[in-house]
PDB file of N, CA and C in Angstrom:
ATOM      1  N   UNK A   1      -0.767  -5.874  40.847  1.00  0.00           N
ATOM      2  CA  UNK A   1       0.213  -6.321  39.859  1.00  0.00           C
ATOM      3  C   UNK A   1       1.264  -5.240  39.658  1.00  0.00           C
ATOM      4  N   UNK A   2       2.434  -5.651  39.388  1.00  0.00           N
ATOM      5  CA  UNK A   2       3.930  -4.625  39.297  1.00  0.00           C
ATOM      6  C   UNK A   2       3.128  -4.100  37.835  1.00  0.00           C
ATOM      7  N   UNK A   3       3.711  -2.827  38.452  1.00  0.00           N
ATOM      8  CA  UNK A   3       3.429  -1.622  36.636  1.00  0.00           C
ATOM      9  C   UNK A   3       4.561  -1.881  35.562  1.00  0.00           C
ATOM     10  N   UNK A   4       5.587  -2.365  36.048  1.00  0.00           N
ATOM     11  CA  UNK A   4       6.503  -3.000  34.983  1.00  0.00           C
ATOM     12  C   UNK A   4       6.013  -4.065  33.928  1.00  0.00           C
ATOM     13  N   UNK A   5       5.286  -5.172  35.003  1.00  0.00           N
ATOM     14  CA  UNK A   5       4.595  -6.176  33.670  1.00  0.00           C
ATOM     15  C   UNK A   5       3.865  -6.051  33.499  1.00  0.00           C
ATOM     16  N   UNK A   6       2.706  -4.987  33.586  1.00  0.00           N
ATOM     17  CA  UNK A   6       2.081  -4.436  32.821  1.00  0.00           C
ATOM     18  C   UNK A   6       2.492  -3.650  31.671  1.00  0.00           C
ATOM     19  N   UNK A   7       3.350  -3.261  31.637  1.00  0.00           N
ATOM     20  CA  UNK A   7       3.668  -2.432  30.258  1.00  0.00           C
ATOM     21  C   UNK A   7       4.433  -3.295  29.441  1.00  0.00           C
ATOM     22  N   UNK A   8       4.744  -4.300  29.680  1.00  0.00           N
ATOM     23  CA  UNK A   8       5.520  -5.120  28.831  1.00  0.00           C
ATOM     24  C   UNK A   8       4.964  -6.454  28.189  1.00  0.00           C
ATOM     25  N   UNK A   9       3.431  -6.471  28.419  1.00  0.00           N
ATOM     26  CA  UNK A   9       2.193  -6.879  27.835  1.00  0.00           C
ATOM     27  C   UNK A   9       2.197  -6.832  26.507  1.00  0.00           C
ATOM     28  N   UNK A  10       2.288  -7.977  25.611  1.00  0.00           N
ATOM     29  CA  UNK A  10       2.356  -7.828  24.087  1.00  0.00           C
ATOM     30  C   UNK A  10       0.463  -7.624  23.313  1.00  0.00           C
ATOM     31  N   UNK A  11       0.452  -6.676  22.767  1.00  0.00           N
ATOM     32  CA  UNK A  11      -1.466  -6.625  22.599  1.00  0.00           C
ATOM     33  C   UNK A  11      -1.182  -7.502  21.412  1.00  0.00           C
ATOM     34  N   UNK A  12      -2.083  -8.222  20.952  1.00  0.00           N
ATOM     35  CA  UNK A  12      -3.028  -9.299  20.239  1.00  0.00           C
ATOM     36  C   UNK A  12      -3.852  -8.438  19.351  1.00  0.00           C
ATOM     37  N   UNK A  13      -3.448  -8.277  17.989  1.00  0.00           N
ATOM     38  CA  UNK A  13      -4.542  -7.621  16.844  1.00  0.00           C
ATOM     39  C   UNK A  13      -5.048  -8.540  16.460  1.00  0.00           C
ATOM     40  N   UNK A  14      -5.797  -8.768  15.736  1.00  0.00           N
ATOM     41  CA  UNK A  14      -6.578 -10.150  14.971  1.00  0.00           C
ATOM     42  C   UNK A  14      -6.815  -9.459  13.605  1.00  0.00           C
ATOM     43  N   UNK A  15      -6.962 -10.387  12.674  1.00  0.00           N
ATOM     44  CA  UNK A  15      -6.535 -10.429  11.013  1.00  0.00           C
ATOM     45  C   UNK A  15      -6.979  -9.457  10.741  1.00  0.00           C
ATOM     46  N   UNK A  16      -8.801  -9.416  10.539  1.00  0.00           N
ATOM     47  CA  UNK A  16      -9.045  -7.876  10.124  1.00  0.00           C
ATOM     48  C   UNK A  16      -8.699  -6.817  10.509  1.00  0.00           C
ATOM     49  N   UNK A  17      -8.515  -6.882  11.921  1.00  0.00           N
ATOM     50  CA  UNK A  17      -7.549  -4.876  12.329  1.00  0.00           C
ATOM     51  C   UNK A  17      -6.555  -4.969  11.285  1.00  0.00           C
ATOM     52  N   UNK A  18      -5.425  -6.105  11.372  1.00  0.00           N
ATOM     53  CA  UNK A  18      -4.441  -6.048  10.675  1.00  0.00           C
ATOM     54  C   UNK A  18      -4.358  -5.438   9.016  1.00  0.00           C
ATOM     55  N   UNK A  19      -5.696  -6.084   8.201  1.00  0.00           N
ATOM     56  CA  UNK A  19      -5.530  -6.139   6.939  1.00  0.00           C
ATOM     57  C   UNK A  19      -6.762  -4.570   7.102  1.00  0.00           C
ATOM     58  N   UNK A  20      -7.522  -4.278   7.890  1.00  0.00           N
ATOM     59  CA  UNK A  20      -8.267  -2.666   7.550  1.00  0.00           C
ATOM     60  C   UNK A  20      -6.777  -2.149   7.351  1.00  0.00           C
ATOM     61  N   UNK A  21      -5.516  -2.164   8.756  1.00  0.00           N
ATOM     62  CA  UNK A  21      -4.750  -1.180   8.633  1.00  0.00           C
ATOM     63  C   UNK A  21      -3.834  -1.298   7.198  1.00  0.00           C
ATOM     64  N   UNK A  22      -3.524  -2.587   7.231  1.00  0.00           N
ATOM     65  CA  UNK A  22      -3.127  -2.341   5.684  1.00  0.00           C
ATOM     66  C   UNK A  22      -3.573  -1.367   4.602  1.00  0.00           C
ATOM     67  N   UNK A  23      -4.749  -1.957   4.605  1.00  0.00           N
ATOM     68  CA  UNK A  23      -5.895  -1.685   3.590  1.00  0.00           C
ATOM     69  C   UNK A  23      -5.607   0.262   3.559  1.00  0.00           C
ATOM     70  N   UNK A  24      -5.617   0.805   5.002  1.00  0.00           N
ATOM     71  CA  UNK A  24      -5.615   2.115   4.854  1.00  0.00           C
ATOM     72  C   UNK A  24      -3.880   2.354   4.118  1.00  0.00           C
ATOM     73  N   UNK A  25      -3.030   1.872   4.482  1.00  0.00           N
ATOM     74  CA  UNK A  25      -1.564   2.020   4.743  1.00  0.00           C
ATOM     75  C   UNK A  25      -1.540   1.974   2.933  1.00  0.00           C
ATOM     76  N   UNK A  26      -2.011   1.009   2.547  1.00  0.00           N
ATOM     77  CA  UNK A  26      -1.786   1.146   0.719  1.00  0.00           C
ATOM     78  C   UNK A  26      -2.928   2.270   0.011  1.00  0.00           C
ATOM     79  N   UNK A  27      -4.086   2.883   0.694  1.00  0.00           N
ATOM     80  CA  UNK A  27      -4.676   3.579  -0.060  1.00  0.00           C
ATOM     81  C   UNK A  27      -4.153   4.836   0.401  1.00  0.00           C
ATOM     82  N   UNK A  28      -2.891   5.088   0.383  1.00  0.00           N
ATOM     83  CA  UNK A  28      -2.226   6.157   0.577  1.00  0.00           C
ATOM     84  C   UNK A  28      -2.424   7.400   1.974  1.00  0.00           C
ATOM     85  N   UNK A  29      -2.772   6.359   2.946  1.00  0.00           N
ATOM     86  CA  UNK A  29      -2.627   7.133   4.177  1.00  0.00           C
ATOM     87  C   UNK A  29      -1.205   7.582   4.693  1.00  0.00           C
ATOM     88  N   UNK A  30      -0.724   8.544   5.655  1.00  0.00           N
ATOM     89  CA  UNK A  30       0.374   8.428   5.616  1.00  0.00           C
ATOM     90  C   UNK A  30       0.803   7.683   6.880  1.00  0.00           C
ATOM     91  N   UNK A  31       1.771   6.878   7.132  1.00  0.00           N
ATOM     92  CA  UNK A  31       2.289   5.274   7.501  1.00  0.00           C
ATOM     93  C   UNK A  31       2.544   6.524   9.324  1.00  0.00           C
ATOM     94  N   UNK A  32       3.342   7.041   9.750  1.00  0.00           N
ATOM     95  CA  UNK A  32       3.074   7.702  11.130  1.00  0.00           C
ATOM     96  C   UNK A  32       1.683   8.191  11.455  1.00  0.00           C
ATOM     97  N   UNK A  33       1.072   8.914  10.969  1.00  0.00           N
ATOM     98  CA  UNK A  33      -0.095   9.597  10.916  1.00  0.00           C
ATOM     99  C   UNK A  33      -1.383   8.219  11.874  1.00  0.00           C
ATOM    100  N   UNK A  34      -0.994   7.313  10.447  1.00  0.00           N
ATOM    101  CA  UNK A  34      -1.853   6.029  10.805  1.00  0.00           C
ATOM    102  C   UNK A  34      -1.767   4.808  11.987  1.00  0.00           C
ATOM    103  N   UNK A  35       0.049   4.793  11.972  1.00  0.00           N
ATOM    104  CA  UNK A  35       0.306   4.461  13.186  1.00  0.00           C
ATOM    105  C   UNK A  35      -0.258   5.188  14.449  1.00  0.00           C
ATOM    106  N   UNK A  36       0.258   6.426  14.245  1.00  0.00           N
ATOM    107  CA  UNK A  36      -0.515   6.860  15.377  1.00  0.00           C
ATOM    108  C   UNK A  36      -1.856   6.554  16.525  1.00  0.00           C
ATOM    109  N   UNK A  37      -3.057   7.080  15.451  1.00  0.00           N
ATOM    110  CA  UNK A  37      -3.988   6.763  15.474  1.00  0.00           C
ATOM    111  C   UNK A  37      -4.861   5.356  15.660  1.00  0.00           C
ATOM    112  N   UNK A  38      -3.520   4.436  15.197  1.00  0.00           N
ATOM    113  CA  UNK A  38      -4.413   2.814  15.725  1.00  0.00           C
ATOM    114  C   UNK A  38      -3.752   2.467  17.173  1.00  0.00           C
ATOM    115  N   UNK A  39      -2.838   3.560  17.300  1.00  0.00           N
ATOM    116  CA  UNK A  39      -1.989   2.840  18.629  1.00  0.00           C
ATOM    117  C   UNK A  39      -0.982   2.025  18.175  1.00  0.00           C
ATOM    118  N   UNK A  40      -0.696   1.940  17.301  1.00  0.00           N
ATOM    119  CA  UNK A  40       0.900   0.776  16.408  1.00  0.00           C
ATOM    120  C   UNK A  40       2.188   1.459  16.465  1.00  0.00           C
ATOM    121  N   UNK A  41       3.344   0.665  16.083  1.00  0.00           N
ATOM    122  CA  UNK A  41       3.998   1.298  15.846  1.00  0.00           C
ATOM    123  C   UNK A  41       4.121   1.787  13.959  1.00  0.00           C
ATOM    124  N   UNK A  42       4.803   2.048  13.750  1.00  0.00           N
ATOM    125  CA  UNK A  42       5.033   2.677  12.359  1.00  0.00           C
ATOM    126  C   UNK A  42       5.620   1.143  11.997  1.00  0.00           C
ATOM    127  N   UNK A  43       6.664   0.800  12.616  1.00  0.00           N
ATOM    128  CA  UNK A  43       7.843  -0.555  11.760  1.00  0.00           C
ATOM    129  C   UNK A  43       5.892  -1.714  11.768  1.00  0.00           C
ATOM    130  N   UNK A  44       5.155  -1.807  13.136  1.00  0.00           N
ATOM    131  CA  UNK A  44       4.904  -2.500  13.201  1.00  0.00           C
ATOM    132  C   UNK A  44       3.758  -3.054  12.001  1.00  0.00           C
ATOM    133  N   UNK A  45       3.567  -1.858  11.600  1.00  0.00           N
ATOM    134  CA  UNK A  45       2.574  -1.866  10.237  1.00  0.00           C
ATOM    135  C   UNK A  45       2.953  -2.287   8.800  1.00  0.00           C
ATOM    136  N   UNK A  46       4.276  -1.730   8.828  1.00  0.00           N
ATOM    137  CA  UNK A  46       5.289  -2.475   7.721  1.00  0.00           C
ATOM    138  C   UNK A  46       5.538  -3.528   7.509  1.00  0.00           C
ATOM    139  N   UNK A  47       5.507  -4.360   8.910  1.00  0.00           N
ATOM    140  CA  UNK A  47       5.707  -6.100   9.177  1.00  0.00           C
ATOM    141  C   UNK A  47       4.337  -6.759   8.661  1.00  0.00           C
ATOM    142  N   UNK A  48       3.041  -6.234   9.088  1.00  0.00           N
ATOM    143  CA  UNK A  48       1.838  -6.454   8.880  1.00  0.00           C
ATOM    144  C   UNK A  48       1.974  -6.711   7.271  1.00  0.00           C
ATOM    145  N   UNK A  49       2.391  -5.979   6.949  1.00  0.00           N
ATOM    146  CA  UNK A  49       2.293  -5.393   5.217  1.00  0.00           C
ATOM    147  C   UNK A  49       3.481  -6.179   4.304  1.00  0.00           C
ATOM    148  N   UNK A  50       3.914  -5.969   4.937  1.00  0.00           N
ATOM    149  CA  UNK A  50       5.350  -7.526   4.510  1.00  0.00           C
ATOM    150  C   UNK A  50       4.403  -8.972   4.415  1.00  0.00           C
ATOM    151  N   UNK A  51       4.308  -9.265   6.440  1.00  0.00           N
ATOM    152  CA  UNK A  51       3.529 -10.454   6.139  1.00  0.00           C
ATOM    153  C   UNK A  51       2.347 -10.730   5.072  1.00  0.00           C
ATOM    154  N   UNK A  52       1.530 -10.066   4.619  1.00  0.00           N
ATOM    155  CA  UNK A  52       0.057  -9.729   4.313  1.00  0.00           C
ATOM    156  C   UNK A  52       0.464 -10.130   2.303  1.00  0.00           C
ATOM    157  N   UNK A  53       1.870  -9.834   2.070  1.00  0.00           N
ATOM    158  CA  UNK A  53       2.235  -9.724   0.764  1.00  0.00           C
ATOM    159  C   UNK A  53       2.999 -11.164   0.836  1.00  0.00           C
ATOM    160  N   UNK A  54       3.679 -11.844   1.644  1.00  0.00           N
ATOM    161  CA  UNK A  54       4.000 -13.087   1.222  1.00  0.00           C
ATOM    162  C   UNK A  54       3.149 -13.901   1.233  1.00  0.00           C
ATOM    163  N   UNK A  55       1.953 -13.603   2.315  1.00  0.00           N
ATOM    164  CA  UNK A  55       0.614 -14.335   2.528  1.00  0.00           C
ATOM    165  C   UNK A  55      -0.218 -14.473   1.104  1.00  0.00           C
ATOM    166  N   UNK A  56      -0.091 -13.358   0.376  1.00  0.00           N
ATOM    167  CA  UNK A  56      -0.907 -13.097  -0.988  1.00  0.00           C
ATOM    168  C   UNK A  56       0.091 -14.231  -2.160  1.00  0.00           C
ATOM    169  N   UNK A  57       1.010 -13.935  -1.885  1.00  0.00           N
ATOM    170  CA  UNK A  57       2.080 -14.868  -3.004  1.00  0.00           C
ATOM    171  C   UNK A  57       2.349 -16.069  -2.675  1.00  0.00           C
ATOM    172  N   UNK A  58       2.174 -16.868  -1.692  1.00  0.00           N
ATOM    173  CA  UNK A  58       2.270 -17.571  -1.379  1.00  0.00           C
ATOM    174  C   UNK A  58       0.772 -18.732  -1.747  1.00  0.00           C
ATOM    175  N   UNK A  59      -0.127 -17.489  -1.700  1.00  0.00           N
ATOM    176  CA  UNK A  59      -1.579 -18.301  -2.042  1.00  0.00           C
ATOM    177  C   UNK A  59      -1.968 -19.039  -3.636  1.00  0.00           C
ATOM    178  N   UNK A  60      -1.185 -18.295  -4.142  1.00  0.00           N
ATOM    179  CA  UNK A  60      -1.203 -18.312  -6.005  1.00  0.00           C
ATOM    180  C   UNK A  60      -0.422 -19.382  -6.152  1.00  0.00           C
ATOM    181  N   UNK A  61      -1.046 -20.371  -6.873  1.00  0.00           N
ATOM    182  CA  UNK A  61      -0.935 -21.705  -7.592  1.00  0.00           C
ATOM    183  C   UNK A  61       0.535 -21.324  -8.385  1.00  0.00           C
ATOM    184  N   UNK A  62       1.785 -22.002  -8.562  1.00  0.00           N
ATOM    185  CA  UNK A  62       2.587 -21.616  -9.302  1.00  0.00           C
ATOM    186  C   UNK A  62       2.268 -22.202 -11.250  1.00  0.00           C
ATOM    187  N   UNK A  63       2.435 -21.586 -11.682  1.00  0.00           N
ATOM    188  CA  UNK A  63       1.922 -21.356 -12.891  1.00  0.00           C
ATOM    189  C   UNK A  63       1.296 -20.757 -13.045  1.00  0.00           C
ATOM    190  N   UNK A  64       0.649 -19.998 -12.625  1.00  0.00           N
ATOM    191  CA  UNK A  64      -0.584 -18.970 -12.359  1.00  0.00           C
ATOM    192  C   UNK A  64      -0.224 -17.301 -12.191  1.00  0.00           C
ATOM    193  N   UNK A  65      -1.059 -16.673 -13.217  1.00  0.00           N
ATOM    194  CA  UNK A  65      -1.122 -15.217 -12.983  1.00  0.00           C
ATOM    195  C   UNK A  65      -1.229 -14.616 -11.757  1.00  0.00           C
ATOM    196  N   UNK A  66       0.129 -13.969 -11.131  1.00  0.00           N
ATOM    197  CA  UNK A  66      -0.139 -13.650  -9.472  1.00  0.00           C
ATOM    198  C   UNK A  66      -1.073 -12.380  -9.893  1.00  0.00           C
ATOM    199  N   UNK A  67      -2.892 -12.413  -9.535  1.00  0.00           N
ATOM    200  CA  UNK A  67      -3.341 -11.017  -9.896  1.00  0.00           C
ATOM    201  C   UNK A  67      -2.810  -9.909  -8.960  1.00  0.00           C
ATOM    202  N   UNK A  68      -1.607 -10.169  -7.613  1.00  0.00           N
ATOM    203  CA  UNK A  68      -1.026  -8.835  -7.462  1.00  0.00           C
ATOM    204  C   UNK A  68      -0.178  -8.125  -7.993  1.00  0.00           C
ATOM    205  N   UNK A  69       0.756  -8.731  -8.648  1.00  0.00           N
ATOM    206  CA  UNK A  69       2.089  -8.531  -9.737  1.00  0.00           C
ATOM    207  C   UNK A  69       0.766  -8.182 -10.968  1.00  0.00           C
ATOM    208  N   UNK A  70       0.111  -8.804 -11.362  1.00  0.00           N
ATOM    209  CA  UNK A  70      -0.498  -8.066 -12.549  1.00  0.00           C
ATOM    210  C   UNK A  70      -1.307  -6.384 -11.951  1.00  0.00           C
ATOM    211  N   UNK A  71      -1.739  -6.600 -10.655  1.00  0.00           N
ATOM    212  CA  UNK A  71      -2.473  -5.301 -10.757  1.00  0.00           C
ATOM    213  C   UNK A  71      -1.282  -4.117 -10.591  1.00  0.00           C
ATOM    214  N   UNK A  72      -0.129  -4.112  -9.716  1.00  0.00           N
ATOM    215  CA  UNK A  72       1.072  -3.735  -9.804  1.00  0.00           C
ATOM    216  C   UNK A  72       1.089  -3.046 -11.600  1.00  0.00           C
ATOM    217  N   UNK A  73       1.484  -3.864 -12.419  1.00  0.00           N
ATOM    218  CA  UNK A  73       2.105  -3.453 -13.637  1.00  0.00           C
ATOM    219  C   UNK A  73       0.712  -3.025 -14.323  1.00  0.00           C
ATOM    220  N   UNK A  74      -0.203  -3.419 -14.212  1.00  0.00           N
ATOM    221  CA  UNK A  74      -1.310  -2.237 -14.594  1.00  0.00           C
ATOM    222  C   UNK A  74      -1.393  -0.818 -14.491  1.00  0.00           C
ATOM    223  N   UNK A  75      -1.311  -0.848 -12.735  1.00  0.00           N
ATOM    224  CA  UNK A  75      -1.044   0.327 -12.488  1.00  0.00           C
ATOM    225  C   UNK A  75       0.475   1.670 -12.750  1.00  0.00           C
ATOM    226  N   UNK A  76       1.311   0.763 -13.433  1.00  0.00           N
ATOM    227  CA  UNK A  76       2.504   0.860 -13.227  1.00  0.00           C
ATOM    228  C   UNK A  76       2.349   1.323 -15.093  1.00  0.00           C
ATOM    229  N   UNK A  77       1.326   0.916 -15.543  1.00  0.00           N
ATOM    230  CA  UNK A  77       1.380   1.252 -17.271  1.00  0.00           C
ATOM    231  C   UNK A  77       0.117   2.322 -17.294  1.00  0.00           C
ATOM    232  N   UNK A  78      -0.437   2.084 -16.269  1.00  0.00           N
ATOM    233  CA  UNK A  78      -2.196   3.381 -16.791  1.00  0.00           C
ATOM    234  C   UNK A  78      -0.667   4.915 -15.738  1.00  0.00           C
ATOM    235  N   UNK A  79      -0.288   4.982 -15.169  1.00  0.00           N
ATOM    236  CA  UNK A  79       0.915   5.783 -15.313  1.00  0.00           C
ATOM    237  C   UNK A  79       1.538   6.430 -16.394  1.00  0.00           C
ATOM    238  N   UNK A  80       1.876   5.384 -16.755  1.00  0.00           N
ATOM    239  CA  UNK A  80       2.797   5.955 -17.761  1.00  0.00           C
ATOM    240  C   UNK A  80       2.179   6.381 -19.235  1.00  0.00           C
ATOM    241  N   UNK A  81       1.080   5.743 -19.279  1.00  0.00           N
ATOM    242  CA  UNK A  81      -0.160   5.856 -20.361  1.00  0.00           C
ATOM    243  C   UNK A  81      -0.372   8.146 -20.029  1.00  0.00           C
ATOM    244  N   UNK A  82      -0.819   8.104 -18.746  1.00  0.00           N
ATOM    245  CA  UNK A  82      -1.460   9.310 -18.499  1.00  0.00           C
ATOM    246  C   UNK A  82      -0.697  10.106 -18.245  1.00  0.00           C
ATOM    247  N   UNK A  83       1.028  10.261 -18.351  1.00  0.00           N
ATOM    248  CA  UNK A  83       2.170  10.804 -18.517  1.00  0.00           C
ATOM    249  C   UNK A  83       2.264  11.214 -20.124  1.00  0.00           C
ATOM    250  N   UNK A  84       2.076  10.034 -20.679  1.00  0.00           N
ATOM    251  CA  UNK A  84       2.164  10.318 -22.366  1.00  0.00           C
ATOM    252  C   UNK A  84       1.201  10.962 -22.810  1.00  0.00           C
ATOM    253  N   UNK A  85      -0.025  11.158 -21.993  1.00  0.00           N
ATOM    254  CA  UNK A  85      -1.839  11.730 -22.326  1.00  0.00           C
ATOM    255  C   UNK A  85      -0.930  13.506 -21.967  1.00  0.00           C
ATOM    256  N   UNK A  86      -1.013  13.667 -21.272  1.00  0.00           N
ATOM    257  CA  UNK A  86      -0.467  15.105 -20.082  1.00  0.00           C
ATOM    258  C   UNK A  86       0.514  15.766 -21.484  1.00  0.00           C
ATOM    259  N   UNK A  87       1.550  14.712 -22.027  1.00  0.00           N
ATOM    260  CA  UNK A  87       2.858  15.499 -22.746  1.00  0.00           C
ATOM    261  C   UNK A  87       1.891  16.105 -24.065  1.00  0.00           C
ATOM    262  N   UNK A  88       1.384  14.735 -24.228  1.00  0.00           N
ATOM    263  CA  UNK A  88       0.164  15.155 -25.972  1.00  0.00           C
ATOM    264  C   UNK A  88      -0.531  16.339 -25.549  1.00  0.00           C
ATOM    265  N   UNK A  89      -1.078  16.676 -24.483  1.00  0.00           N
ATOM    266  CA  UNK A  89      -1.802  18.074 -24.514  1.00  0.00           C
ATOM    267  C   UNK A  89      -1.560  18.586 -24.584  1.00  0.00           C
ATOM    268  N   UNK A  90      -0.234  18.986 -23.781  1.00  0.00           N
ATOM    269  CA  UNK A  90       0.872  20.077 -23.267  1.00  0.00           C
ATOM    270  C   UNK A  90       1.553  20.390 -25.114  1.00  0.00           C
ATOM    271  N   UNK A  91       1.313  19.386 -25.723  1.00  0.00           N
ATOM    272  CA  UNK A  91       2.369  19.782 -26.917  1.00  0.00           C
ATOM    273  C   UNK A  91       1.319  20.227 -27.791  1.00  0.00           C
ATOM    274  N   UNK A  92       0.254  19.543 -28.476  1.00  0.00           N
ATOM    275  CA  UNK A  92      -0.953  20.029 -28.707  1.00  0.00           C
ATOM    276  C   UNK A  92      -1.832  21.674 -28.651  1.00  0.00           C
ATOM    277  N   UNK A  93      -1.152  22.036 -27.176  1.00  0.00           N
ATOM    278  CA  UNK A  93      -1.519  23.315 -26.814  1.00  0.00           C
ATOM    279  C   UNK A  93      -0.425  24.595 -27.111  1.00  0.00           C
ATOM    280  N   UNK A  94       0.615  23.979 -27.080  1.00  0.00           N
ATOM    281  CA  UNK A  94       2.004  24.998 -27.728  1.00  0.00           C
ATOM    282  C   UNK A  94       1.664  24.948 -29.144  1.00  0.00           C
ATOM    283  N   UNK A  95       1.068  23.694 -30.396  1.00  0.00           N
ATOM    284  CA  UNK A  95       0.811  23.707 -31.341  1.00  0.00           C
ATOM    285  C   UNK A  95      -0.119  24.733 -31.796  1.00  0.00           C
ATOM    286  N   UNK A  96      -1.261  24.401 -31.340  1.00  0.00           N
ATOM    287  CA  UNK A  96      -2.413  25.323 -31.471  1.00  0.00           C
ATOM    288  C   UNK A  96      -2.394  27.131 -30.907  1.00  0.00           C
ATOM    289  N   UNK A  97      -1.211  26.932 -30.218  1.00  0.00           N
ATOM    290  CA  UNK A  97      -1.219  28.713 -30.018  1.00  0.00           C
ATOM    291  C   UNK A  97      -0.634  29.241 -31.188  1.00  0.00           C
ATOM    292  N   UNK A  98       0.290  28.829 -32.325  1.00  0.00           N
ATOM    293  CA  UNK A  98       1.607  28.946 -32.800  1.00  0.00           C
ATOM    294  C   UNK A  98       0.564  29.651 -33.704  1.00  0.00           C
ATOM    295  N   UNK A  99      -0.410  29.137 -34.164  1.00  0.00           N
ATOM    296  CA  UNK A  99      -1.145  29.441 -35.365  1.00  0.00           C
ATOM    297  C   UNK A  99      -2.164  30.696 -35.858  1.00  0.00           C
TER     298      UNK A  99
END
């Protein structure tokens, strides 16, 4: 067989490779690093992760609590919660030296 169409062979992931690599790609791996290592490209993991998020929104009944938009702004308030925890100590501790 020509070595040309061999390299121009599209590989075939199937769902779970797809959604482990996700899965790593959102628990804060870093997106080249991980590409690397599965053999992907970098864009191509992003597409995965695109698709994988309209796939999720698309599943939710309209009228319905999307639980990804809620876990989003959860996380998006225990933030800002433990920003306001951090300032109270920090001020707390300038208080308590003063004295």
């Amino acid at each position: 067989m020509d070595q040309s169409k061999t390299n121009n062979r599209r590989r075939r992931y199937d769902t779970e490779f797809k959604l482990n690599a996700i899965h790593l790609l959102e628990s804060g791996k870093n997106a080249s690093e991980l590409a690397d290592s599965l053999g992907v490209s970098k864009q191509m993991l992003y597409n995965w992760r695109s698709q994988i998020r309209i796939t999720r929104n698309a599943s939710v009944q309209p009228g319905t609590n999307n639980p990804y938009t809620e876990l989003e702004q959860l996380r998006k308030k225990l933030r800002d919660v433990e920003m306001e925890r951090d300032i109270l100590k920090k001020a707390l501790n300038i208080f308590s030296r003063q004295t």
